[in-house]
N, C-alpha and C. Protein backbone atom coordinates (compact mmCIF):
# COMPACT_ATOMS: atom_id res chain seq x y z
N UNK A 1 190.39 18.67 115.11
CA UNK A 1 189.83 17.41 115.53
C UNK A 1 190.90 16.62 116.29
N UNK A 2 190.58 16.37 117.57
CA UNK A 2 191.50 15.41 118.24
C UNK A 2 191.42 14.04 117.44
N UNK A 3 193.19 13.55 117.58
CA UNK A 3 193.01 12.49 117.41
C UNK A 3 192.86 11.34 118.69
N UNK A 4 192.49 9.60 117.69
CA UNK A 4 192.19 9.03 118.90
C UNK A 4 193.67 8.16 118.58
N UNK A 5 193.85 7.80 119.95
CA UNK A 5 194.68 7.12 120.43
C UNK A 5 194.64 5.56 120.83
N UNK A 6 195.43 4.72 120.08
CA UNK A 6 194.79 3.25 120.14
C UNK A 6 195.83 2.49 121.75
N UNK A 7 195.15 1.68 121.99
CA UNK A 7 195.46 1.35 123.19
C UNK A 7 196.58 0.45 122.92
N UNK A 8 197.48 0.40 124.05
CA UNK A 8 198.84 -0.47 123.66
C UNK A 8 198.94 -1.80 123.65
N UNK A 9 199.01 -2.71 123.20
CA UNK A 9 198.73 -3.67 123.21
C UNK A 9 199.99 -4.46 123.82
N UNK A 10 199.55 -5.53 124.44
CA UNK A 10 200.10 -6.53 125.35
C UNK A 10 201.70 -6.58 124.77
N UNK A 11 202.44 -6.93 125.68
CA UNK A 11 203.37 -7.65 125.20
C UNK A 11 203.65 -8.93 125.02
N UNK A 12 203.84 -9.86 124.18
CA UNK A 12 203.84 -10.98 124.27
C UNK A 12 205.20 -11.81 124.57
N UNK A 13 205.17 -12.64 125.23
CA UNK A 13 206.08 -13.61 126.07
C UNK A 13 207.16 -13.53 125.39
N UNK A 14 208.25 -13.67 125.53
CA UNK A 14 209.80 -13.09 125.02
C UNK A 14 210.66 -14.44 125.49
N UNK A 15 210.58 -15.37 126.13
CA UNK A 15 210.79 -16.41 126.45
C UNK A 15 212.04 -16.56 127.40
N UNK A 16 212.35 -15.05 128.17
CA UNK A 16 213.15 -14.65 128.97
C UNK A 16 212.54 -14.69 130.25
N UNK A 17 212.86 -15.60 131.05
CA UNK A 17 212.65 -16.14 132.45
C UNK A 17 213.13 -14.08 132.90
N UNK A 18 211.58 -14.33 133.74
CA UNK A 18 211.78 -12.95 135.06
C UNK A 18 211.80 -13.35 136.51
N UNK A 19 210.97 -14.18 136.17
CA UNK A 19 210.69 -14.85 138.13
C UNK A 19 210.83 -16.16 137.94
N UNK A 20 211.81 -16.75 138.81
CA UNK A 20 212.24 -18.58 138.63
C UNK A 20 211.59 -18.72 140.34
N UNK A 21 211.12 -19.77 140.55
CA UNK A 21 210.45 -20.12 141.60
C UNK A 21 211.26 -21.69 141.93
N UNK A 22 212.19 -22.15 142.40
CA UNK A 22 212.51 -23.85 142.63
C UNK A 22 212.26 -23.87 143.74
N UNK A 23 211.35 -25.20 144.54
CA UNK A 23 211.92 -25.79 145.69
C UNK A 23 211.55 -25.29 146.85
N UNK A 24 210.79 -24.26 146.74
CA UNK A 24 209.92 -22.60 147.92
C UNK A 24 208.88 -23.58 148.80
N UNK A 25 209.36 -23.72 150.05
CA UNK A 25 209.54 -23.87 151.02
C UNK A 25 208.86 -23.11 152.13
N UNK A 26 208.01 -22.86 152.85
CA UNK A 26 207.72 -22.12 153.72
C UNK A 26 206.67 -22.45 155.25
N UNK A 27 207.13 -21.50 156.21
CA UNK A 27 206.73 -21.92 157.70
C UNK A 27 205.85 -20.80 158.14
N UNK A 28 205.29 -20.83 158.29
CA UNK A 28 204.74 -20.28 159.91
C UNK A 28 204.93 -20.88 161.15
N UNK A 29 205.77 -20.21 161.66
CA UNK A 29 206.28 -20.77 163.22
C UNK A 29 206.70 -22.41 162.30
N UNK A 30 206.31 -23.69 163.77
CA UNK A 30 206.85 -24.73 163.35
C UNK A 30 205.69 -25.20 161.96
N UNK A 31 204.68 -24.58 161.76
CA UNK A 31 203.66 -25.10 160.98
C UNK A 31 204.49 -25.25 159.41
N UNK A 32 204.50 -26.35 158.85
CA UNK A 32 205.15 -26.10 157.06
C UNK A 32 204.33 -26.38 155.94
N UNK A 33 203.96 -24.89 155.65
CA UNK A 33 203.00 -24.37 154.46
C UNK A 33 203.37 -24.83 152.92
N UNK A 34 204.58 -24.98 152.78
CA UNK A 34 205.01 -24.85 151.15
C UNK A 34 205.82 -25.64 150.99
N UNK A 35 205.44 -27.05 150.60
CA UNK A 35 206.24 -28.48 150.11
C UNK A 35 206.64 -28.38 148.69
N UNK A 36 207.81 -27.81 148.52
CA UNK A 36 208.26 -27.45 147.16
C UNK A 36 207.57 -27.11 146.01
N UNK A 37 207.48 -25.67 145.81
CA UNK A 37 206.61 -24.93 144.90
C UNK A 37 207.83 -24.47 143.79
N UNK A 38 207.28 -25.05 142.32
CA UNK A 38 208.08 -24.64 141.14
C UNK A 38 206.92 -24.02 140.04
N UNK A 39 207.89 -23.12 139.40
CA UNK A 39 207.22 -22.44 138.61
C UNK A 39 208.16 -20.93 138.24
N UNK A 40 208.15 -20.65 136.65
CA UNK A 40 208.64 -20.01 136.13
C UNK A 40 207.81 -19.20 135.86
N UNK A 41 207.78 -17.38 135.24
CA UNK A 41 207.29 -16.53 134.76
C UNK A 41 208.08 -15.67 133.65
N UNK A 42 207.80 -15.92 132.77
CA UNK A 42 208.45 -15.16 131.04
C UNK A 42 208.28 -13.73 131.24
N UNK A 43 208.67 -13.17 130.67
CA UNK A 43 208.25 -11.32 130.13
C UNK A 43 207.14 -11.62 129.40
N UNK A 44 206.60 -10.63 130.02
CA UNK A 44 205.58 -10.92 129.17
C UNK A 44 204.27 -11.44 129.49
N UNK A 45 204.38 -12.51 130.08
CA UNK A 45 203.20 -13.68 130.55
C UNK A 45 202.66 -13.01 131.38
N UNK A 46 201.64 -13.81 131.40
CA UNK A 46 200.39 -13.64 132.51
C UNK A 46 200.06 -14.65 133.27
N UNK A 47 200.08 -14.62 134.70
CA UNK A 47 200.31 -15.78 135.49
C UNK A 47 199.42 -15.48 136.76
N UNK A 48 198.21 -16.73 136.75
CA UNK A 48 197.62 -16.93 137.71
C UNK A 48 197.23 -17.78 138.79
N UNK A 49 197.26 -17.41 140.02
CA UNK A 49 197.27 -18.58 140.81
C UNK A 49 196.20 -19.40 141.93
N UNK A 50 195.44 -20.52 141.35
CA UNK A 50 194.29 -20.95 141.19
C UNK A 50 194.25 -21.96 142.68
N UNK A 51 193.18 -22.17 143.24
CA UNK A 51 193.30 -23.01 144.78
C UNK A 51 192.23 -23.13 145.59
N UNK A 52 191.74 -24.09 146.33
CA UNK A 52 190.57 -23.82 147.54
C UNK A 52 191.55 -22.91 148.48
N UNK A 53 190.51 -22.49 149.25
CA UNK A 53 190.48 -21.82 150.55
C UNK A 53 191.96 -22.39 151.30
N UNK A 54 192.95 -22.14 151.76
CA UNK A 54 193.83 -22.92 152.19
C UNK A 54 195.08 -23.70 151.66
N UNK A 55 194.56 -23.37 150.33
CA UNK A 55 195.99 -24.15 149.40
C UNK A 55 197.15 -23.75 149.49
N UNK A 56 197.90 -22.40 149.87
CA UNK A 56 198.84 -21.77 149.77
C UNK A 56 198.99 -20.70 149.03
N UNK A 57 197.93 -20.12 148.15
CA UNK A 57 198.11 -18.99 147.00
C UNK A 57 198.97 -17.68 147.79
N UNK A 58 198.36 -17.47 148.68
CA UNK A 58 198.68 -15.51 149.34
C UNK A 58 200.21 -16.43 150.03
N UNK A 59 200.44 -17.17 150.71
CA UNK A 59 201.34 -17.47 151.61
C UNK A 59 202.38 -17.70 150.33
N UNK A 60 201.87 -18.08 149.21
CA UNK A 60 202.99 -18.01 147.86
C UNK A 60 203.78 -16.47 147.74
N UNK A 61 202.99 -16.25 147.56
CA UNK A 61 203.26 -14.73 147.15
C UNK A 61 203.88 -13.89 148.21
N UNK A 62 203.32 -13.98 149.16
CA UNK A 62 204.10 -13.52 150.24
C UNK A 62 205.50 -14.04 150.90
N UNK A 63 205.30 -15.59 150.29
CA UNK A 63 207.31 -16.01 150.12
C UNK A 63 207.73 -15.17 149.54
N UNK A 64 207.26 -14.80 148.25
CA UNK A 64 208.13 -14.05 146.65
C UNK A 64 208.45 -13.39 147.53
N UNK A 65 207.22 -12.16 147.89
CA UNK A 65 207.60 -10.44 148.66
C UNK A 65 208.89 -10.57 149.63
N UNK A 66 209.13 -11.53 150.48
CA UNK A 66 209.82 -11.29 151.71
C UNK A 66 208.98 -11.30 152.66
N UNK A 67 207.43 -11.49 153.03
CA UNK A 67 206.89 -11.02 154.45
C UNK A 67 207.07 -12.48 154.95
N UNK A 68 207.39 -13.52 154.32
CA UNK A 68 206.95 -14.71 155.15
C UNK A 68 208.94 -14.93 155.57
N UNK A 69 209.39 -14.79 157.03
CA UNK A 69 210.61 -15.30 157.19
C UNK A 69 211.22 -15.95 156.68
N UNK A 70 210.83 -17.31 157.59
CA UNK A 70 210.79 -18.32 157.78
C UNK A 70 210.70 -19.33 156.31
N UNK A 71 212.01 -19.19 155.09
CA UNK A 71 211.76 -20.39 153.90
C UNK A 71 212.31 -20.61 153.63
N UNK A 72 212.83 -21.38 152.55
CA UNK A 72 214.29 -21.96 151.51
C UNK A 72 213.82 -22.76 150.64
N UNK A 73 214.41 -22.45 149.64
CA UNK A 73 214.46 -23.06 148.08
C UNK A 73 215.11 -21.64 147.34
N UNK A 74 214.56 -21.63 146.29
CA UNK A 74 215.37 -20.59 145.58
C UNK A 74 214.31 -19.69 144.99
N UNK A 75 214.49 -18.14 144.74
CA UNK A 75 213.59 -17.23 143.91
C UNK A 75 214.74 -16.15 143.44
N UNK A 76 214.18 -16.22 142.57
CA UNK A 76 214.84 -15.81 141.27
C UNK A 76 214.08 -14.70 140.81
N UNK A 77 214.78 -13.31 140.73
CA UNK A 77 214.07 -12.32 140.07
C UNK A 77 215.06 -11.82 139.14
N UNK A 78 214.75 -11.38 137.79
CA UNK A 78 216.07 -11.17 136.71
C UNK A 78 217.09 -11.38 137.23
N UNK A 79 217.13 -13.10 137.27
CA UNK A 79 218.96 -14.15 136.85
C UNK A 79 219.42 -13.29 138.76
N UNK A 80 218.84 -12.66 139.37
CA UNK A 80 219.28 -12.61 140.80
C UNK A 80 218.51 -13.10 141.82
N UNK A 81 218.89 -13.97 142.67
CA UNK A 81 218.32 -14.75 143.92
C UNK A 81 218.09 -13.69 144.70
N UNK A 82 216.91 -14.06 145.41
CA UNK A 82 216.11 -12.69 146.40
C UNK A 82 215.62 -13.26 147.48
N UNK A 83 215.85 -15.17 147.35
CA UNK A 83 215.35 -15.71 148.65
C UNK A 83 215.59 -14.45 150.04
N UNK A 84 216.80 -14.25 150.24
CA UNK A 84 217.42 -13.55 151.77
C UNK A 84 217.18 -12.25 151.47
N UNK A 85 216.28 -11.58 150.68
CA UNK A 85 216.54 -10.19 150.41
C UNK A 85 215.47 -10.19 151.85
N UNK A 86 215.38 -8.54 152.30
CA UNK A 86 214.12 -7.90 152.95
C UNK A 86 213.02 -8.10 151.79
N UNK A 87 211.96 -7.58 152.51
CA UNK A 87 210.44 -7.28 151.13
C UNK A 87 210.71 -5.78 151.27
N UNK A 88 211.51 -4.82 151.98
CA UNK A 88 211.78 -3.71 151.33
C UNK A 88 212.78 -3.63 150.11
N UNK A 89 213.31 -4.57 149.81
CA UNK A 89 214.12 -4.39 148.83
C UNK A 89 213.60 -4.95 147.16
């Protein structure tokens, strides 16, 4: 008889900062999308990001990645700044 296998359950928040967000900043061309965006993410957590049509959600995220040039403030991925990285890295 196979056995069954129970599903893994979540990890819960560890209270160890992974992604620090201060001060994120961002352009398209001269247009300026992102008037200081803060916000932290734990191990662990689950983090969602809520908005009308136009608020900044994808142009957020796409600061984090690297596709958006053009920004400044600070991002923080484990205790290392990644503002100037590529999004290949």
């Amino acid at each position: 008889m196979a056995e069954a296998k129970l599903a893994e359950r979540p990890v819960a928040a560890t209270g160890a900062e992974v992604l620090t967000i201060q001060d994120l900043q961002a352009w398209y061309g001269e247009s300026h999308i992102l008037h200081g965006i803060n916000f932290n993410v734990k191990a662990g957590e689950v983090v969602t990001l809520l908005g009308r049509n136009g608020a900044g959600k994808t142009t957020t995220l796409k600061s984090i990645m690297g596709v958006i040039n053009k920004r400044s403030g600070s991002i923080r991925f484990d205790n290392k700044e990644i503002i100037r990285a590529t999004s290949d890295k």
